[in-house]
N, C-alpha and C. Protein backbone atom coordinates (compact mmCIF):
# COMPACT_ATOMS: atom_id res chain seq x y z
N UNK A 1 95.26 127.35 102.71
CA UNK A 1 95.28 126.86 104.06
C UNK A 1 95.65 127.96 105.05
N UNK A 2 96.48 128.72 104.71
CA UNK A 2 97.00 129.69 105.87
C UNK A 2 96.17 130.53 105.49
N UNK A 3 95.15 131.25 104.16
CA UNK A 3 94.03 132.30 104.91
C UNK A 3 93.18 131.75 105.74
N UNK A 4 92.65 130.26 105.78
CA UNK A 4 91.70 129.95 106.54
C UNK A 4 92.29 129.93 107.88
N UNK A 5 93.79 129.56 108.52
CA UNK A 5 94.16 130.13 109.82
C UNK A 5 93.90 131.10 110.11
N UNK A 6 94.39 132.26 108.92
CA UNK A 6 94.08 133.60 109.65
C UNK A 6 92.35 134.10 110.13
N UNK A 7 91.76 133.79 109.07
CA UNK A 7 90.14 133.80 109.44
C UNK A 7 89.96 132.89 110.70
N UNK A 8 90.39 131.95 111.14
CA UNK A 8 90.04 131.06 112.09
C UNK A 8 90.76 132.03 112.95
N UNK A 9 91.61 132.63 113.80
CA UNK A 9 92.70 133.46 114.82
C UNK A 9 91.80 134.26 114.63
N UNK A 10 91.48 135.40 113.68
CA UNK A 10 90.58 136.57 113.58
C UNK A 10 89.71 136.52 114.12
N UNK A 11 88.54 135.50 113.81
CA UNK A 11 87.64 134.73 114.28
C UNK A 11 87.85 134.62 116.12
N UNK A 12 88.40 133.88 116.60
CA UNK A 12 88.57 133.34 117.73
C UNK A 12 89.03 134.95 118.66
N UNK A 13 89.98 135.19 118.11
CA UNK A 13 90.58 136.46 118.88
C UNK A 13 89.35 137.59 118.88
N UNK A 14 88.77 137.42 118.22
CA UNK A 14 87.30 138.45 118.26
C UNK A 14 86.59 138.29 119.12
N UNK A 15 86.21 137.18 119.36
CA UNK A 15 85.24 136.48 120.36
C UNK A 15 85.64 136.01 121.69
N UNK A 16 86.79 135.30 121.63
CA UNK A 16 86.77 135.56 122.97
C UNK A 16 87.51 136.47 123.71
N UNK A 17 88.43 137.15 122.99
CA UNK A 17 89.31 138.26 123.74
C UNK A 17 88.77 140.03 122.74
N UNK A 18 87.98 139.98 122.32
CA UNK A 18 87.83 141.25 121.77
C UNK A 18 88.86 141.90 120.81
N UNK A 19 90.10 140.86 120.30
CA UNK A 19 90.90 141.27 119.78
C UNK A 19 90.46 141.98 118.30
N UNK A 20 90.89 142.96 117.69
CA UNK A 20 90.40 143.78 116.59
C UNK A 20 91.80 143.07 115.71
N UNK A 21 91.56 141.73 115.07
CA UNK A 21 92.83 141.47 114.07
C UNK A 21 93.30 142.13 112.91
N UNK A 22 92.04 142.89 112.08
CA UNK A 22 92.19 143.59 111.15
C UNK A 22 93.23 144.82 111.36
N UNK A 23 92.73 145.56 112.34
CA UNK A 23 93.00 146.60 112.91
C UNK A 23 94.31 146.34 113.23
N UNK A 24 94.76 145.44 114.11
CA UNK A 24 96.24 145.38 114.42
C UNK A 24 97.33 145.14 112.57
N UNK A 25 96.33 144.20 112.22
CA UNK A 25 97.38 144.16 110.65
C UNK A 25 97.30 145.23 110.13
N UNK A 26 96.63 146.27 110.14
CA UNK A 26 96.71 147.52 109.50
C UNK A 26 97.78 148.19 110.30
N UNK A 27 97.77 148.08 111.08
CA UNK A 27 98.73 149.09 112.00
C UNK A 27 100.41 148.81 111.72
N UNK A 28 100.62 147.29 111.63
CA UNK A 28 101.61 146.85 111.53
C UNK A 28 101.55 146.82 110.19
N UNK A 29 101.76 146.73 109.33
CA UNK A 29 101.91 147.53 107.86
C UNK A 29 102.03 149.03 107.70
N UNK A 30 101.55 149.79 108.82
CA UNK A 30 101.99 151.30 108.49
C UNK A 30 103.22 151.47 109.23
N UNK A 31 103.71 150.17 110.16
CA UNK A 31 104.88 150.04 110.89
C UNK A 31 105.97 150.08 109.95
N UNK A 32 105.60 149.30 109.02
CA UNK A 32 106.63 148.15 108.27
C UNK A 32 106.37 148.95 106.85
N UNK A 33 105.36 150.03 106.79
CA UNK A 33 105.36 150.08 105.27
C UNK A 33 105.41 149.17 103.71
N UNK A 34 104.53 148.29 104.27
CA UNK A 34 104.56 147.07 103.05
C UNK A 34 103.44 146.08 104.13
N UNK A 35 102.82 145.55 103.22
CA UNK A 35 101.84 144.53 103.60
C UNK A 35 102.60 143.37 104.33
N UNK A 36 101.76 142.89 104.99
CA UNK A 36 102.09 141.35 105.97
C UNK A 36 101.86 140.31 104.91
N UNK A 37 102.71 139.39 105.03
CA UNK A 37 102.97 137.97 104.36
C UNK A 37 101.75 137.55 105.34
N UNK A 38 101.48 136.48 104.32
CA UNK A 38 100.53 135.20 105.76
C UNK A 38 100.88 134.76 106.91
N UNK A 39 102.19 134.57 106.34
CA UNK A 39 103.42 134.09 107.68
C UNK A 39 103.48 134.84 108.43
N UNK A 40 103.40 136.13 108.13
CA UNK A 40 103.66 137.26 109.29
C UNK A 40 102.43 137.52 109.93
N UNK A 41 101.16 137.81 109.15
CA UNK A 41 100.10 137.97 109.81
C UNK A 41 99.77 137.08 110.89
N UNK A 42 99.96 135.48 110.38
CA UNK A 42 99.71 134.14 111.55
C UNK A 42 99.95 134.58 112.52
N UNK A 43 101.91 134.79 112.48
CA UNK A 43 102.50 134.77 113.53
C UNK A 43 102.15 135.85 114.79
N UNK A 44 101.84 137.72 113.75
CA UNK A 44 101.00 138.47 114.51
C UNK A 44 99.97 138.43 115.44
N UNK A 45 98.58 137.23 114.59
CA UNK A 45 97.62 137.10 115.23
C UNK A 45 97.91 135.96 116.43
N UNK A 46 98.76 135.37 116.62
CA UNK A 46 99.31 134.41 117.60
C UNK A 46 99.79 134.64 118.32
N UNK A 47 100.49 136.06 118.19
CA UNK A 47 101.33 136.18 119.24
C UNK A 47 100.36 137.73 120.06
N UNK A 48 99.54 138.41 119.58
CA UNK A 48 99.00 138.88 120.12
C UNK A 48 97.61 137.93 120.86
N UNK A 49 97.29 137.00 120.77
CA UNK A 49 96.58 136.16 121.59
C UNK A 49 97.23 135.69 122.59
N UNK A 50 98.43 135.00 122.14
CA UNK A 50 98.86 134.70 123.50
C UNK A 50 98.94 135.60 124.48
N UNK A 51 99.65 136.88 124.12
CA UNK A 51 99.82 137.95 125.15
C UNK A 51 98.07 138.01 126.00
N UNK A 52 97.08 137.52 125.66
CA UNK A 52 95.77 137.96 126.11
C UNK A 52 95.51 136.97 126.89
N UNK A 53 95.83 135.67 126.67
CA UNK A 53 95.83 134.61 127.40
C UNK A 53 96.97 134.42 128.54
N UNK A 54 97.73 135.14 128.46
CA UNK A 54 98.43 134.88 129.97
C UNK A 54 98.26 135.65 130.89
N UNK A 55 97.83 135.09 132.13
CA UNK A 55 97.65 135.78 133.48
C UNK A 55 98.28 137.06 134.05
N UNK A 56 97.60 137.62 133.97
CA UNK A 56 98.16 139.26 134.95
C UNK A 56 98.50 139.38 136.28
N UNK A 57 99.85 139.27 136.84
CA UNK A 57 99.97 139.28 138.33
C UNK A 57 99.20 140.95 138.45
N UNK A 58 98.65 141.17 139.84
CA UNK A 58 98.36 142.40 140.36
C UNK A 58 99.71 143.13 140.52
N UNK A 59 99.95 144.37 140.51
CA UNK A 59 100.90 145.60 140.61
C UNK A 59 100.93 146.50 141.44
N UNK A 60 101.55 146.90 142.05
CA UNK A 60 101.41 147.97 142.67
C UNK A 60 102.19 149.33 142.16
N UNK A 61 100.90 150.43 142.61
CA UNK A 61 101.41 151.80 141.38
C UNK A 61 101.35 153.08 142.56
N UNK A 62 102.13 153.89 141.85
CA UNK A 62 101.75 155.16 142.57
C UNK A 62 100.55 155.88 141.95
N UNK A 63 99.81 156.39 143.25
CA UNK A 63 98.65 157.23 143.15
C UNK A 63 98.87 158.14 141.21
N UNK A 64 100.43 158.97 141.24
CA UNK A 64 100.29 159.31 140.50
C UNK A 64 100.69 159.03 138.60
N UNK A 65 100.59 157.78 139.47
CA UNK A 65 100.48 156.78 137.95
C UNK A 65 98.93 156.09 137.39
N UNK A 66 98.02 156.22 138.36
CA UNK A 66 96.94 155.34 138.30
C UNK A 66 96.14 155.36 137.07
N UNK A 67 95.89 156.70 136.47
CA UNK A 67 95.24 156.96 135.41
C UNK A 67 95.92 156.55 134.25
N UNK A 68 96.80 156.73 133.69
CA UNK A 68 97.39 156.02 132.72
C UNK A 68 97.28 154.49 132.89
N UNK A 69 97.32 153.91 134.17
CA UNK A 69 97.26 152.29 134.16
C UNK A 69 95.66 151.63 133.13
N UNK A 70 94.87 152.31 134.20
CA UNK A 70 93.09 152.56 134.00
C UNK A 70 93.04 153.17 132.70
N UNK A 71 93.88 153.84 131.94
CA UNK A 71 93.41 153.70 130.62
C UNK A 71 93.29 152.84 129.70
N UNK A 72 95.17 152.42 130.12
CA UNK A 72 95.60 151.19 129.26
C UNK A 72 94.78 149.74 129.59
N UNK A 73 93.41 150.00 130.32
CA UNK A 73 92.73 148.70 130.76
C UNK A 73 93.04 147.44 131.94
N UNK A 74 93.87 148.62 132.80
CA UNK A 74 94.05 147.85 133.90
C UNK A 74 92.33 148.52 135.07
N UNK A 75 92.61 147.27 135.96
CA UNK A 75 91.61 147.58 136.87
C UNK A 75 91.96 148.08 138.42
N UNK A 76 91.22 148.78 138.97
CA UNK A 76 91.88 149.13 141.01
C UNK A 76 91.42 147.56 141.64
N UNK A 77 91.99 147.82 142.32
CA UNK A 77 92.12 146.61 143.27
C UNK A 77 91.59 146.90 144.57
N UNK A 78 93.06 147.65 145.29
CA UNK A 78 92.81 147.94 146.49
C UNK A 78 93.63 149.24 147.01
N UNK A 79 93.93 150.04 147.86
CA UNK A 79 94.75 151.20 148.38
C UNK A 79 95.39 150.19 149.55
N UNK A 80 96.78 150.52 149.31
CA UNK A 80 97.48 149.85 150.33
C UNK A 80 97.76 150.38 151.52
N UNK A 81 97.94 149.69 152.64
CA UNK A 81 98.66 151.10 153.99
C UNK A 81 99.43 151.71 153.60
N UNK A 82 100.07 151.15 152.76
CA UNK A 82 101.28 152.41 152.46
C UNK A 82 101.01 153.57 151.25
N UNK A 83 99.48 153.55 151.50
CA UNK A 83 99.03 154.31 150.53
C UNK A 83 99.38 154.22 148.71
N UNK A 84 100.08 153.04 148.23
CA UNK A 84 99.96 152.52 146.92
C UNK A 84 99.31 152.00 146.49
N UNK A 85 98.73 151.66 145.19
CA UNK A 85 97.58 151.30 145.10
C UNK A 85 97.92 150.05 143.86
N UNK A 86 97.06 148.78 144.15
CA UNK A 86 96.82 147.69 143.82
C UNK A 86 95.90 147.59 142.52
N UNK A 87 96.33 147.13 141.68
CA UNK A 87 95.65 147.37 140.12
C UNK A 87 95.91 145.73 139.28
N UNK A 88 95.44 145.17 138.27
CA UNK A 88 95.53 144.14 137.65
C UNK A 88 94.53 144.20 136.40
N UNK A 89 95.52 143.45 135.47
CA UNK A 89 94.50 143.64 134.33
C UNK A 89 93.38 142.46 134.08
């Protein structure tokens, strides 16, 4: 029952959020040095969905922060009068 959750989260998190589930359980095992329980993987693939499903307020950044934002997959917005600039993921 709990591999077919995880295939079902894998599944879902693929499609509609682009999430790479494999990829994150690999990562977190070279964290942890030892494989993920089911329990742990679930909870992984759940809790990195949620983080994808909740709303991004917009931010405001300095000019010389912008590129690091825009890497990490934030988007520009707008340049403010006060010359800061407006970004959201």
């Amino acid at each position: 029952m709990k591999k077919a959750k995880i295939e079902a989260l894998q599944t879902i998190g693929e499609q509609l959020f682009g999430l790479k589930g494999l990829e994150i359980k690999v990562q977190k095992e070279r964290e942890l040095g030892r494989p993920l329980t089911d329990d742990e993987q679930l909870q992984l693939l759940s809790g990195e969905i949620k983080k994808l499903r909740e709303p991004r307020d917009p931010i405001i950044v300095e000019e010389k922060e912008l590129a690091r934002y825009l890497k990490e997959g934030w988007e520009f917005v707008s340049v403010l009068p006060s010359q800061k600039i407006l970004i959201r993921k």
